[in-house]
PDB file of N, CA and C in Angstrom:
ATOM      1  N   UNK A   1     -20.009  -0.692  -6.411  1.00  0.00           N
ATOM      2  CA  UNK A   1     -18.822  -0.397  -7.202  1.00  0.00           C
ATOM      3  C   UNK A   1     -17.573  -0.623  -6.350  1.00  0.00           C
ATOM      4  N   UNK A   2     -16.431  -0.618  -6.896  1.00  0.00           N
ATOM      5  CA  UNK A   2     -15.220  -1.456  -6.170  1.00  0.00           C
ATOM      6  C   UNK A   2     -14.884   0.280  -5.449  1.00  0.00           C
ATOM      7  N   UNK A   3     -14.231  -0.178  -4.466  1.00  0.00           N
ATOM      8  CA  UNK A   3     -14.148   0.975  -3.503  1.00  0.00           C
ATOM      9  C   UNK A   3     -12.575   0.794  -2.909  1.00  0.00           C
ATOM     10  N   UNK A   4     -11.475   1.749  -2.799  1.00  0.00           N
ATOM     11  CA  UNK A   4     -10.564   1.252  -1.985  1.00  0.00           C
ATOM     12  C   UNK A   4     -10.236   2.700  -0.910  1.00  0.00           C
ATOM     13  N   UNK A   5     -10.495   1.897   0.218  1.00  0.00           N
ATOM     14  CA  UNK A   5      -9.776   3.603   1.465  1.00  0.00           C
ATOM     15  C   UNK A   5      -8.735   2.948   2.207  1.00  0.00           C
ATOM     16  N   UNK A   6      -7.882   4.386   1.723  1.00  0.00           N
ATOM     17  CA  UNK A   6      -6.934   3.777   2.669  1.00  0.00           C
ATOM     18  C   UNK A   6      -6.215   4.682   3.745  1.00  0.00           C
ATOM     19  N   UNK A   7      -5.892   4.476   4.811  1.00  0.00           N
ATOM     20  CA  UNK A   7      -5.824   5.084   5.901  1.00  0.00           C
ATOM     21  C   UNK A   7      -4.857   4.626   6.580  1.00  0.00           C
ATOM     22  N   UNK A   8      -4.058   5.930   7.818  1.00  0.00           N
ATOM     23  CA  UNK A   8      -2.362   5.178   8.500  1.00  0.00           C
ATOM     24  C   UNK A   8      -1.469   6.128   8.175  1.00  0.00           C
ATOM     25  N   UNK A   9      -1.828   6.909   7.577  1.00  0.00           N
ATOM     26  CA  UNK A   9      -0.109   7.742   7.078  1.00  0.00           C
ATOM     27  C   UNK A   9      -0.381   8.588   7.614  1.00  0.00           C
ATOM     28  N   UNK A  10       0.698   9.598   7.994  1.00  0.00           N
ATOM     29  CA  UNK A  10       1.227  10.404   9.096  1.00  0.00           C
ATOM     30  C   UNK A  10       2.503  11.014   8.732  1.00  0.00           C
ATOM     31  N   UNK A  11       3.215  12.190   9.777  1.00  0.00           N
ATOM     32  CA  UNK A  11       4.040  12.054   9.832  1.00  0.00           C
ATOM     33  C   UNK A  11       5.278  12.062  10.917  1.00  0.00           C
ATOM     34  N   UNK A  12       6.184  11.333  10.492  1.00  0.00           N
ATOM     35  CA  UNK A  12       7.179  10.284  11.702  1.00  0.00           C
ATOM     36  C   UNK A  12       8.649  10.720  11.364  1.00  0.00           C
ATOM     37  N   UNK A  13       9.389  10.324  12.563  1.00  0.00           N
ATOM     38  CA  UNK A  13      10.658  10.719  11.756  1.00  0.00           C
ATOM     39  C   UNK A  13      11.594   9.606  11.366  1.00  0.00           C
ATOM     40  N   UNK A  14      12.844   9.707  10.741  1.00  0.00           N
ATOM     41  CA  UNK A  14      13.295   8.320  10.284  1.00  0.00           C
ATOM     42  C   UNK A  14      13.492   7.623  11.515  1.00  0.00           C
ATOM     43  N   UNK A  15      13.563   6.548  11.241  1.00  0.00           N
ATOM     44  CA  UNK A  15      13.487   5.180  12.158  1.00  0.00           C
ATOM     45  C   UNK A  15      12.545   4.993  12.691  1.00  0.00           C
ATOM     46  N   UNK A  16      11.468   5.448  12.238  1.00  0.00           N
ATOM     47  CA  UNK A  16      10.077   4.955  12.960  1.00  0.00           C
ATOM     48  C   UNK A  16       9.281   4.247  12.223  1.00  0.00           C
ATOM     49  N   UNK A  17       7.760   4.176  11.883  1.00  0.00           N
ATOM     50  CA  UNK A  17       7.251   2.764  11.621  1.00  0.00           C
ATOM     51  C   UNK A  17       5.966   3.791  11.085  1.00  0.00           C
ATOM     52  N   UNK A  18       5.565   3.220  10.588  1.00  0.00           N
ATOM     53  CA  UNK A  18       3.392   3.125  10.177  1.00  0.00           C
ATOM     54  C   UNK A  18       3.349   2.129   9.827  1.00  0.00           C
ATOM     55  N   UNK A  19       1.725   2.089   9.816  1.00  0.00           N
ATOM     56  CA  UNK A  19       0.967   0.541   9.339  1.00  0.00           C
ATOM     57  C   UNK A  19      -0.165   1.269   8.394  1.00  0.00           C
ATOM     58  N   UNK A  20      -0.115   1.247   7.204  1.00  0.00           N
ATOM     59  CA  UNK A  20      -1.568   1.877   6.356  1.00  0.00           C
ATOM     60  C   UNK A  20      -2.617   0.326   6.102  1.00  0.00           C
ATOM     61  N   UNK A  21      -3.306   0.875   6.024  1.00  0.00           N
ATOM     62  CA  UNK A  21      -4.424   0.340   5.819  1.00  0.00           C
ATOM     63  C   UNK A  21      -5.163   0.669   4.503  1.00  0.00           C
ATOM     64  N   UNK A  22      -5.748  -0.615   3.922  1.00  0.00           N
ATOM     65  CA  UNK A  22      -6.700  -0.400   3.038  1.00  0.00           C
ATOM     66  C   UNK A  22      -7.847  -1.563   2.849  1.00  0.00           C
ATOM     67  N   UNK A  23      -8.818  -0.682   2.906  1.00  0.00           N
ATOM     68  CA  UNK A  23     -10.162  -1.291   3.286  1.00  0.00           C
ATOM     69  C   UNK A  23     -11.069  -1.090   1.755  1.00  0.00           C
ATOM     70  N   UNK A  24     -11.142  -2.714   1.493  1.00  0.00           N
ATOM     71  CA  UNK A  24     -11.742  -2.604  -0.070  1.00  0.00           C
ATOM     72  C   UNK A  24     -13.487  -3.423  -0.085  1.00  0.00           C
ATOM     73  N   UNK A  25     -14.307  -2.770  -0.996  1.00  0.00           N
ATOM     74  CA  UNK A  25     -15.709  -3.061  -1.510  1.00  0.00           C
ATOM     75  C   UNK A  25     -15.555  -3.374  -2.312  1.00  0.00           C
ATOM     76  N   UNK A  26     -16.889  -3.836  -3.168  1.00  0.00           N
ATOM     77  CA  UNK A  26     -17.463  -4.204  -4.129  1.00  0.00           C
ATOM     78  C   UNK A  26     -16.720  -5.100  -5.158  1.00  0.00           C
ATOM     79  N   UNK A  27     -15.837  -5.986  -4.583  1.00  0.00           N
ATOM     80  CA  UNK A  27     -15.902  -7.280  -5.018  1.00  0.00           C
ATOM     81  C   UNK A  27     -15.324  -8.134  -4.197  1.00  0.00           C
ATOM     82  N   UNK A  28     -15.449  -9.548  -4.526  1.00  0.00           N
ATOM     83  CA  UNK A  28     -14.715 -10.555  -3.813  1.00  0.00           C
ATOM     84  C   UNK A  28     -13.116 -10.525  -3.554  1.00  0.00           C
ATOM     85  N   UNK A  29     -12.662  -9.953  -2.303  1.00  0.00           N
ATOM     86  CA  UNK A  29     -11.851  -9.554  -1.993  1.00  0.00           C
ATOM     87  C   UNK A  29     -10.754 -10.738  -2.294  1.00  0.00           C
ATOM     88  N   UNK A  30     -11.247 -11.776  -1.519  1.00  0.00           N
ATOM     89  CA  UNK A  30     -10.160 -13.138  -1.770  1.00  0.00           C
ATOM     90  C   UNK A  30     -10.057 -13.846  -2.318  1.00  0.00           C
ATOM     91  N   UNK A  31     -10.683 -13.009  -4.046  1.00  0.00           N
ATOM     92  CA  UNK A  31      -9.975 -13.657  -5.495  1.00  0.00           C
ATOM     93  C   UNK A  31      -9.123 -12.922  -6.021  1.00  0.00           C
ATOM     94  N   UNK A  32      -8.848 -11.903  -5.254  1.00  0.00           N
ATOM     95  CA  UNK A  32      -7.715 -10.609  -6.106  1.00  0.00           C
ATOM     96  C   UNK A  32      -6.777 -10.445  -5.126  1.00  0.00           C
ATOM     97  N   UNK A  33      -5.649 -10.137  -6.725  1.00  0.00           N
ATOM     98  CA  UNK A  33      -4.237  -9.634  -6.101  1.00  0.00           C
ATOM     99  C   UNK A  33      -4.513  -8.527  -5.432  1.00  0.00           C
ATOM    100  N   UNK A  34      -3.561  -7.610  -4.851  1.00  0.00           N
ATOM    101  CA  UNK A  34      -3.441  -6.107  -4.504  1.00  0.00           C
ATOM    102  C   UNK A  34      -2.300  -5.508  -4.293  1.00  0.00           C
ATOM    103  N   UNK A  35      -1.754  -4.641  -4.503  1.00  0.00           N
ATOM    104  CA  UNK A  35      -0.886  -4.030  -4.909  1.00  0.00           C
ATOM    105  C   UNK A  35      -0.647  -2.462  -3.703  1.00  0.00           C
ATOM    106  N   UNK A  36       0.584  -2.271  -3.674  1.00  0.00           N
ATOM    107  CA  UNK A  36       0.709  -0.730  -2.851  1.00  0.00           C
ATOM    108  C   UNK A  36       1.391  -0.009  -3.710  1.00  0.00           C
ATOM    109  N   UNK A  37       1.205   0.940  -4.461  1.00  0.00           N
ATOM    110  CA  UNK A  37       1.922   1.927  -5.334  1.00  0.00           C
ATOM    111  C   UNK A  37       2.171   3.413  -4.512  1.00  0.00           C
ATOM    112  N   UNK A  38       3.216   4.102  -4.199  1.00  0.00           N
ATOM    113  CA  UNK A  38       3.360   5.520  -4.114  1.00  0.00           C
ATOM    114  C   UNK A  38       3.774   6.519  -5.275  1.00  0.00           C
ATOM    115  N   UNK A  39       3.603   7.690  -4.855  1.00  0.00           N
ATOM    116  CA  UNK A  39       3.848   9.094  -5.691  1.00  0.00           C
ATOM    117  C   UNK A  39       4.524   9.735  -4.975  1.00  0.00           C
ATOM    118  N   UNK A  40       5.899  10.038  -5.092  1.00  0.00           N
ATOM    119  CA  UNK A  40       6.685  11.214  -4.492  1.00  0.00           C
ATOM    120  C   UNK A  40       6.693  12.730  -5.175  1.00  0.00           C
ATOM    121  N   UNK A  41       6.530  13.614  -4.496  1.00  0.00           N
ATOM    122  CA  UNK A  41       6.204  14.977  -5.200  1.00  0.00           C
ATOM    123  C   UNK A  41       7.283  14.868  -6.713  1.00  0.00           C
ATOM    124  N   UNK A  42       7.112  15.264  -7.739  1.00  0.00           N
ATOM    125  CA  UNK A  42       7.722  15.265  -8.986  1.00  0.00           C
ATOM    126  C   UNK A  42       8.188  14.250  -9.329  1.00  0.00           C
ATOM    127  N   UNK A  43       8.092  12.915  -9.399  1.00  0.00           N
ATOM    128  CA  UNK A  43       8.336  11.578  -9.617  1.00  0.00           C
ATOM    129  C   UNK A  43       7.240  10.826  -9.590  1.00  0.00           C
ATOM    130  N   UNK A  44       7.553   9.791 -10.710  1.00  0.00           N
ATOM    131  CA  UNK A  44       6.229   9.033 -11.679  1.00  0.00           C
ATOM    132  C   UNK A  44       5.852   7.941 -10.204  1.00  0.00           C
ATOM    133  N   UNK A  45       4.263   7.104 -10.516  1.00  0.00           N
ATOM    134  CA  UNK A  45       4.072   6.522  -9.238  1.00  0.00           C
ATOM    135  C   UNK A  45       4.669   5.348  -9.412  1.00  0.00           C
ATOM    136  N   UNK A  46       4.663   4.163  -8.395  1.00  0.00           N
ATOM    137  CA  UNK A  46       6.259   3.588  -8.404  1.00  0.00           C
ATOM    138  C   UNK A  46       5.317   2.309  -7.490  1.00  0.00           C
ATOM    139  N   UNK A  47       5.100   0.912  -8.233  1.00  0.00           N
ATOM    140  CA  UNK A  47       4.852  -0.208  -7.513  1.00  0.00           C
ATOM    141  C   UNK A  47       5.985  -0.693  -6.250  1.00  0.00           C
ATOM    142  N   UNK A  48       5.227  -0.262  -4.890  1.00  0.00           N
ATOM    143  CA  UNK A  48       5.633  -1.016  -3.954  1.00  0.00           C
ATOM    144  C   UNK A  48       6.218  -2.269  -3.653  1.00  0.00           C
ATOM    145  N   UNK A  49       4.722  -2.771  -3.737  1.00  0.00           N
ATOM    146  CA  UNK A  49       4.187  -4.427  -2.672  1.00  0.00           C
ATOM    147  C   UNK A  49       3.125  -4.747  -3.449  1.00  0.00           C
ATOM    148  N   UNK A  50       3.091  -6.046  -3.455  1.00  0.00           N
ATOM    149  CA  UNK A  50       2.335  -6.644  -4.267  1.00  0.00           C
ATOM    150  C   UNK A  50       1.764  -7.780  -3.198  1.00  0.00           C
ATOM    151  N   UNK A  51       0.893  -8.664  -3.192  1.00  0.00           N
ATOM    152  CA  UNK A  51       0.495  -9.513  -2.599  1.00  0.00           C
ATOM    153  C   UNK A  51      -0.649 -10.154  -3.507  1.00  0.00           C
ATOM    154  N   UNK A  52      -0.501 -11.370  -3.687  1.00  0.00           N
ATOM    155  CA  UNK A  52      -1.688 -11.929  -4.555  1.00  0.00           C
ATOM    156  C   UNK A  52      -2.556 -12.936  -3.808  1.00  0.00           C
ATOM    157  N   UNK A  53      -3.641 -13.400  -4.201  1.00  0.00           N
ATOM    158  CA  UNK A  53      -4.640 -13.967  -3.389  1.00  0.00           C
ATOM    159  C   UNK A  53      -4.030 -15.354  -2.963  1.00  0.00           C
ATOM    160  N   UNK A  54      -3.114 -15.781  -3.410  1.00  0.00           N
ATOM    161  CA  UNK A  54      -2.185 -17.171  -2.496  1.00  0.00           C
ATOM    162  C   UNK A  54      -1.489 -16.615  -1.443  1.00  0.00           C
ATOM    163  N   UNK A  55      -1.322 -15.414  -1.513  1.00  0.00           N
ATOM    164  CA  UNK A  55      -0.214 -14.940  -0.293  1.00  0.00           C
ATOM    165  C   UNK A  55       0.879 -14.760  -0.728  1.00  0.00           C
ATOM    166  N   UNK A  56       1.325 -15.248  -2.419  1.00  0.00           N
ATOM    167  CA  UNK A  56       2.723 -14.415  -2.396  1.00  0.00           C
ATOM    168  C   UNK A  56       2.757 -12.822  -2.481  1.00  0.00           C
ATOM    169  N   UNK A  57       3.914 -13.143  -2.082  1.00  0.00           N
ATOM    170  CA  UNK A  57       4.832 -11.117  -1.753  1.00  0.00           C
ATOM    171  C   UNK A  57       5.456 -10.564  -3.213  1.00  0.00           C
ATOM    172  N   UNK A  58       5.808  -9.498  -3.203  1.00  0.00           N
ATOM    173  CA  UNK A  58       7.014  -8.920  -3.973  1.00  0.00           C
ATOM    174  C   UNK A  58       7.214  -7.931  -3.373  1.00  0.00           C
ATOM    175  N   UNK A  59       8.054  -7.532  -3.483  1.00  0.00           N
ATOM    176  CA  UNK A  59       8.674  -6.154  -3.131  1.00  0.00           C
ATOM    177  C   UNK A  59       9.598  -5.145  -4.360  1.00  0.00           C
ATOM    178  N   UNK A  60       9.752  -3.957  -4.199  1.00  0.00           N
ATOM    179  CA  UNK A  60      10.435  -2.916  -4.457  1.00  0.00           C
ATOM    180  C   UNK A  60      11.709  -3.097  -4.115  1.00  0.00           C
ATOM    181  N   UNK A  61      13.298  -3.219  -4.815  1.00  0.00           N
ATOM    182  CA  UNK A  61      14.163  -3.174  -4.256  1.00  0.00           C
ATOM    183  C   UNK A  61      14.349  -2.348  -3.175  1.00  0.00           C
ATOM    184  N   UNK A  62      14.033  -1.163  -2.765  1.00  0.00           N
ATOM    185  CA  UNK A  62      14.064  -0.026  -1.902  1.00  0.00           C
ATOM    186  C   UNK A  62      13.633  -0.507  -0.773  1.00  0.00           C
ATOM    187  N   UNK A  63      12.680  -1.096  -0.820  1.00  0.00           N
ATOM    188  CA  UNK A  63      11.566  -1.364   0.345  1.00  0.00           C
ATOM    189  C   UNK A  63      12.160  -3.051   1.288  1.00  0.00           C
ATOM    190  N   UNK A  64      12.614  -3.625   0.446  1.00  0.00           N
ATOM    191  CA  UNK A  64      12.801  -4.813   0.705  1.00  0.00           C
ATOM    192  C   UNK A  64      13.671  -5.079   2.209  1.00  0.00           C
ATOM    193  N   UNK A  65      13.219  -5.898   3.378  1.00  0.00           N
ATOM    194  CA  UNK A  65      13.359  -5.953   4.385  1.00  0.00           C
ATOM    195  C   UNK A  65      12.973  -4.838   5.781  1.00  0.00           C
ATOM    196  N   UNK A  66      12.352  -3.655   4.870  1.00  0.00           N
ATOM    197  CA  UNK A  66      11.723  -3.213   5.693  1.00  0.00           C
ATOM    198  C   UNK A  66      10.278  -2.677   5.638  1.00  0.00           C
ATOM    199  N   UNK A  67       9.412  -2.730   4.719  1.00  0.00           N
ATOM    200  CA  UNK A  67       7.729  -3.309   4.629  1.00  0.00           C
ATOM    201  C   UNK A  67       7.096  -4.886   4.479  1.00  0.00           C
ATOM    202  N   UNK A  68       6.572  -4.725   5.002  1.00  0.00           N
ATOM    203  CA  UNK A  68       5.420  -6.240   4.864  1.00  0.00           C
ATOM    204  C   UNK A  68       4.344  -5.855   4.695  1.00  0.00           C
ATOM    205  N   UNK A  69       3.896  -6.541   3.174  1.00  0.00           N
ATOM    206  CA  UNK A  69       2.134  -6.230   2.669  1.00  0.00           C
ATOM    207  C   UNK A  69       1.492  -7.622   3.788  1.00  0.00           C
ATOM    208  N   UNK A  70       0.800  -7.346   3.709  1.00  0.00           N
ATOM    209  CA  UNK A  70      -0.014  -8.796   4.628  1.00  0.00           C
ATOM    210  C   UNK A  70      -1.996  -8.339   4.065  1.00  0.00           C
ATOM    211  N   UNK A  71      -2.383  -9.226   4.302  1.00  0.00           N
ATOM    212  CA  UNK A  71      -3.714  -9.356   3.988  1.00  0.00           C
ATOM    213  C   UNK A  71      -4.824 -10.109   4.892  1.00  0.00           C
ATOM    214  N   UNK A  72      -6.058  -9.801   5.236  1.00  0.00           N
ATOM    215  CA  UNK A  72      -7.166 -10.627   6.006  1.00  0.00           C
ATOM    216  C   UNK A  72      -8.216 -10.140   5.362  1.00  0.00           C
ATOM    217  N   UNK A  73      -8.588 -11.115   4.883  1.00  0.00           N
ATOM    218  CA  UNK A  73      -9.606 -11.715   3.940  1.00  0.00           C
ATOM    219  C   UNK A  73     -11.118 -11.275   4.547  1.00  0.00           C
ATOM    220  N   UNK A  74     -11.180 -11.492   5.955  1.00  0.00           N
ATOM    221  CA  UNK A  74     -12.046 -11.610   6.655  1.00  0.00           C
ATOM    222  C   UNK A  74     -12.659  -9.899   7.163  1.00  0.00           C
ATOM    223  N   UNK A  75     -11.683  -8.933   6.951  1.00  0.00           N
ATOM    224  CA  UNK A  75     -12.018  -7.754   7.115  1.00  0.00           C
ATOM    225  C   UNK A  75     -11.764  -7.420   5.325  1.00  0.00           C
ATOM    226  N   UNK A  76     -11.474  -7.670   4.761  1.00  0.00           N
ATOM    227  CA  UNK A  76     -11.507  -7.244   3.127  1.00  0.00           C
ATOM    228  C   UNK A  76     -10.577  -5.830   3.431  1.00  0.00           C
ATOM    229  N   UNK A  77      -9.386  -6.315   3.898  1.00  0.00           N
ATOM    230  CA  UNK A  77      -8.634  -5.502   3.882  1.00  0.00           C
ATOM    231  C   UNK A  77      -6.906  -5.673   4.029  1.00  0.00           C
ATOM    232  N   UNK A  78      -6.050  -4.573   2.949  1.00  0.00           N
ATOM    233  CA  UNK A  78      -4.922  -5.201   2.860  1.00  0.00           C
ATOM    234  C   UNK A  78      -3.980  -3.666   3.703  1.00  0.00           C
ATOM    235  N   UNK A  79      -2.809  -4.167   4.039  1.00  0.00           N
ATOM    236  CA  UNK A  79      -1.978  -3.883   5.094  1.00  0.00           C
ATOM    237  C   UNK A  79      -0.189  -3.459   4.836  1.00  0.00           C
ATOM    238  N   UNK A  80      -0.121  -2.441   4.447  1.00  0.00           N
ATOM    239  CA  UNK A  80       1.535  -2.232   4.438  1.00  0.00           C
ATOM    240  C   UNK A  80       1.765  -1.724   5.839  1.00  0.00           C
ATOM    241  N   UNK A  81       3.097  -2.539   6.362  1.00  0.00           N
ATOM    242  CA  UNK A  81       3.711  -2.510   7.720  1.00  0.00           C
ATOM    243  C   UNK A  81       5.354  -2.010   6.967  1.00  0.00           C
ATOM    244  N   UNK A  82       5.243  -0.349   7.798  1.00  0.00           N
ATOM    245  CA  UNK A  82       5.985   0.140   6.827  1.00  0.00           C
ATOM    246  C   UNK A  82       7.005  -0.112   8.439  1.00  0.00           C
ATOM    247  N   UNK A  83       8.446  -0.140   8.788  1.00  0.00           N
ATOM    248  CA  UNK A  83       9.652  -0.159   9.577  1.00  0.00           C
ATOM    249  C   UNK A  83      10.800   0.741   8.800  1.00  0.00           C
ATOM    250  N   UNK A  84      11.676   1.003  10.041  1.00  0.00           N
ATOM    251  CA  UNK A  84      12.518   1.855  10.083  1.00  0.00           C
ATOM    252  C   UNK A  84      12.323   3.140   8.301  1.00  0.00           C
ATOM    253  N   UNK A  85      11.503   3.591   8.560  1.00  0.00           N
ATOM    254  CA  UNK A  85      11.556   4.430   7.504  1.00  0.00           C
ATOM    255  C   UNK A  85      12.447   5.749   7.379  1.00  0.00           C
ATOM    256  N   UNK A  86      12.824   6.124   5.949  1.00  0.00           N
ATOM    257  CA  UNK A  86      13.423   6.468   5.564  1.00  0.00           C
ATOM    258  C   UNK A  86      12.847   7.937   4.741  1.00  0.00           C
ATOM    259  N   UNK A  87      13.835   9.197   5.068  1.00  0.00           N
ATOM    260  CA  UNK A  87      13.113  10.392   4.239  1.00  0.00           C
ATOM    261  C   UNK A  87      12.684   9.921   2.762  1.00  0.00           C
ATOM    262  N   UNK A  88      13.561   8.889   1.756  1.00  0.00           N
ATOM    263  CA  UNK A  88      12.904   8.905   0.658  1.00  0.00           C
ATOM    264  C   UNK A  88      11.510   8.186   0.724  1.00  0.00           C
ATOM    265  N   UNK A  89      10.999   7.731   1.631  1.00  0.00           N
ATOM    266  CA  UNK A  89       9.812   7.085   1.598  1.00  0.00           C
ATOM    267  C   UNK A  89       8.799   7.802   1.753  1.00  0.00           C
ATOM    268  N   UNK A  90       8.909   9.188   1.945  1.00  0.00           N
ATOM    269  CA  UNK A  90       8.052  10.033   2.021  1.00  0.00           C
ATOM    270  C   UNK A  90       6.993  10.176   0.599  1.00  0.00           C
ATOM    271  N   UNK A  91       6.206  10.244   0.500  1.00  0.00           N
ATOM    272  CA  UNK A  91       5.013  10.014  -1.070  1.00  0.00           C
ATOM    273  C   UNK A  91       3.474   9.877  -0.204  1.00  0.00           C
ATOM    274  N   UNK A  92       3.026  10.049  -1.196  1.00  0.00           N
ATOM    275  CA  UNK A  92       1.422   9.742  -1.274  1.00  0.00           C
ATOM    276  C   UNK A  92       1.455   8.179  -1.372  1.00  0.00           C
ATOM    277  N   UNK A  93       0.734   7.250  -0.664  1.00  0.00           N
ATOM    278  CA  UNK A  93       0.658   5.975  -0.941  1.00  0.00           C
ATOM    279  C   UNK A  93      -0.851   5.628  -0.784  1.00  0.00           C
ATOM    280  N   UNK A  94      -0.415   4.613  -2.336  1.00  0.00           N
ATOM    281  CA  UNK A  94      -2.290   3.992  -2.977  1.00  0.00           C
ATOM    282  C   UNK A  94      -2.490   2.737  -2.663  1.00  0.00           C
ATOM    283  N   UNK A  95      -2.965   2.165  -2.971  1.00  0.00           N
ATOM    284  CA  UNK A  95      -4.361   0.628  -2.318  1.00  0.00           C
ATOM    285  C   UNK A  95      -4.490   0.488  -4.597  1.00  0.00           C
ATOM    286  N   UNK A  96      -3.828  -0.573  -4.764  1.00  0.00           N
ATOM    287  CA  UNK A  96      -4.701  -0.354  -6.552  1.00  0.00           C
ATOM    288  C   UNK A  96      -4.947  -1.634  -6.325  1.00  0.00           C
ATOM    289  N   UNK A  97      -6.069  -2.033  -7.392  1.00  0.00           N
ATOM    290  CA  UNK A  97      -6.374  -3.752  -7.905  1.00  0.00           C
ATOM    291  C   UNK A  97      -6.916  -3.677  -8.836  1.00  0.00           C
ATOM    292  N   UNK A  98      -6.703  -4.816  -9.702  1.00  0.00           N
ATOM    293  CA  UNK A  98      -7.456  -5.014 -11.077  1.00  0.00           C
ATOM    294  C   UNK A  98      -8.241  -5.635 -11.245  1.00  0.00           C
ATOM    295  N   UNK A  99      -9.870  -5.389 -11.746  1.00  0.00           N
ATOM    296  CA  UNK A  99     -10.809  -6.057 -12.272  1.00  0.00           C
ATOM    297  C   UNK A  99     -11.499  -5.745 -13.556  1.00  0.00           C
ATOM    298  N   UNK A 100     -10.667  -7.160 -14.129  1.00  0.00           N
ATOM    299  CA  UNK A 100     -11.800  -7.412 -15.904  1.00  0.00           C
ATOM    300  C   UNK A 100     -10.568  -6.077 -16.432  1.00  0.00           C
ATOM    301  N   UNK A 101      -9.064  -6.328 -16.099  1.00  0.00           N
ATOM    302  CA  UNK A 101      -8.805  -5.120 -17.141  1.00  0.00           C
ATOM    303  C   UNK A 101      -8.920  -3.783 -16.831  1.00  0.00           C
ATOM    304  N   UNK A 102      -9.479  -3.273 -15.771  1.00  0.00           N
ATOM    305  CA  UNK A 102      -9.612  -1.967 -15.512  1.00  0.00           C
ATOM    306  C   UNK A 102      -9.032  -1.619 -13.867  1.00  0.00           C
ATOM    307  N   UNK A 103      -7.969  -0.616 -13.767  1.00  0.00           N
ATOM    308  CA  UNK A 103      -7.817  -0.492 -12.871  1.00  0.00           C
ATOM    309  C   UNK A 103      -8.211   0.456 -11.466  1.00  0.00           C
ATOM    310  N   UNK A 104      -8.634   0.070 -10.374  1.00  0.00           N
ATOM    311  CA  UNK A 104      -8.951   1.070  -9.274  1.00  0.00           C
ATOM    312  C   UNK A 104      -7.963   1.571  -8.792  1.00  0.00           C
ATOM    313  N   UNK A 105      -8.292   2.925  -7.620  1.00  0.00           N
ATOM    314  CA  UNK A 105      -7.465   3.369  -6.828  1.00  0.00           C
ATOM    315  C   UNK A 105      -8.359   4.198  -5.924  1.00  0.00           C
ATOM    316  N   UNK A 106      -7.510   3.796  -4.754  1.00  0.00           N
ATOM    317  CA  UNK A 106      -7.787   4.718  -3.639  1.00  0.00           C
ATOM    318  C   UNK A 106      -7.305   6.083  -3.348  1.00  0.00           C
ATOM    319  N   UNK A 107      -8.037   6.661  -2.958  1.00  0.00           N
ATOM    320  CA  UNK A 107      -7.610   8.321  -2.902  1.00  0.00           C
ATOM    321  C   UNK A 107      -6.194   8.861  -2.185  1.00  0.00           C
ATOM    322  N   UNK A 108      -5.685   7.959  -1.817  1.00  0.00           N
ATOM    323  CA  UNK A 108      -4.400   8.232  -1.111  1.00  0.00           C
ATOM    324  C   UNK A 108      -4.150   8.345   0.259  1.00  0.00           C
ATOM    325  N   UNK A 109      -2.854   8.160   0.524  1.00  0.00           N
ATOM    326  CA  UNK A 109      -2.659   8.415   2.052  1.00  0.00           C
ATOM    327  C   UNK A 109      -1.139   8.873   2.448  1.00  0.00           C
ATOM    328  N   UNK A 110      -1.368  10.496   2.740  1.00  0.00           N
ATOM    329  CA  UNK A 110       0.371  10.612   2.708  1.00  0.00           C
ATOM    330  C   UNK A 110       1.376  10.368   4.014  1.00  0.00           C
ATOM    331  N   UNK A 111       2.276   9.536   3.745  1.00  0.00           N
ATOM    332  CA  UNK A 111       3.044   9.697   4.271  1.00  0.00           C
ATOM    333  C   UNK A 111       4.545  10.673   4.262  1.00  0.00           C
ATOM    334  N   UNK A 112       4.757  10.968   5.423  1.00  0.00           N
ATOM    335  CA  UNK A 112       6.354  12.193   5.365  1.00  0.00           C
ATOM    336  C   UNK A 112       7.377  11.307   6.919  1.00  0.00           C
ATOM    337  N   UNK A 113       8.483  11.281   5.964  1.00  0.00           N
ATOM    338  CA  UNK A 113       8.937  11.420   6.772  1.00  0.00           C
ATOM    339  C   UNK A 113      10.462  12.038   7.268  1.00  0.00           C
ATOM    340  N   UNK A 114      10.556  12.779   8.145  1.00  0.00           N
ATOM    341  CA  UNK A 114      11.285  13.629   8.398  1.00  0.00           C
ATOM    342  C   UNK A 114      11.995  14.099  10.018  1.00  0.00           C
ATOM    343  N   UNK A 115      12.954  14.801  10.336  1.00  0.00           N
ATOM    344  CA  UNK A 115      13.232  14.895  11.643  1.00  0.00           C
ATOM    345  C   UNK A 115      12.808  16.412  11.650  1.00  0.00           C
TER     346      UNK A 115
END
């Protein structure tokens, strides 16, 4: 069954960095898009980063110039490189992908960040 963990979050204070990780099963990793969505305490969850199996990007206006999704195929696993972060970036952050119409998710990984 499709599986996503994801792992890396911590907490840092602004101007510092993480790298999360998400490590996906049960399907062919390098025919699917993947996606980074967060949840901030009382606010709806909120598409990140996107990365699709050609390698294009998108981004979140918010996020833009300071995350990079990246991907290796070869570990079946995808990669937000989070920089100079910011208290609003603080949330729970997910790993989602779609197959046949139905969507997964990984159990989460929180990040805070704060001085």
């Amino acid at each position: 069954q499709v599986q996503l963990v994801e792992s890396g979050g911590g907490l840092v204070q602004p101007g510092e960095s993480l790298r999360l990780s998400c490590a996906a099963s049960g399907f062919i990793f390098s025919t699917r898009g993947l996606d980074w969505y967060r949840q901030a305490p009382g606010k709806q969850r909120e598409l990140v980063a996107v990365i699709t199996k050609g390698l294009q990007t998108e981004y979140v206006d918010s996020v833009k110039g300071r995350f990079t999704i990246s991907r290796d195929n070869a570990k079946n696993t995808v990669y937000l490189q989070m920089n100079s972060l910011k208290p609003e970036d603080t949330a729970v952050y997910y790993c989602h992908v779609v197959m046949y119409g139905e969507a997964y998710w990984g159990q989460g990984t929180q990040v805070t960040v704060s001085s």
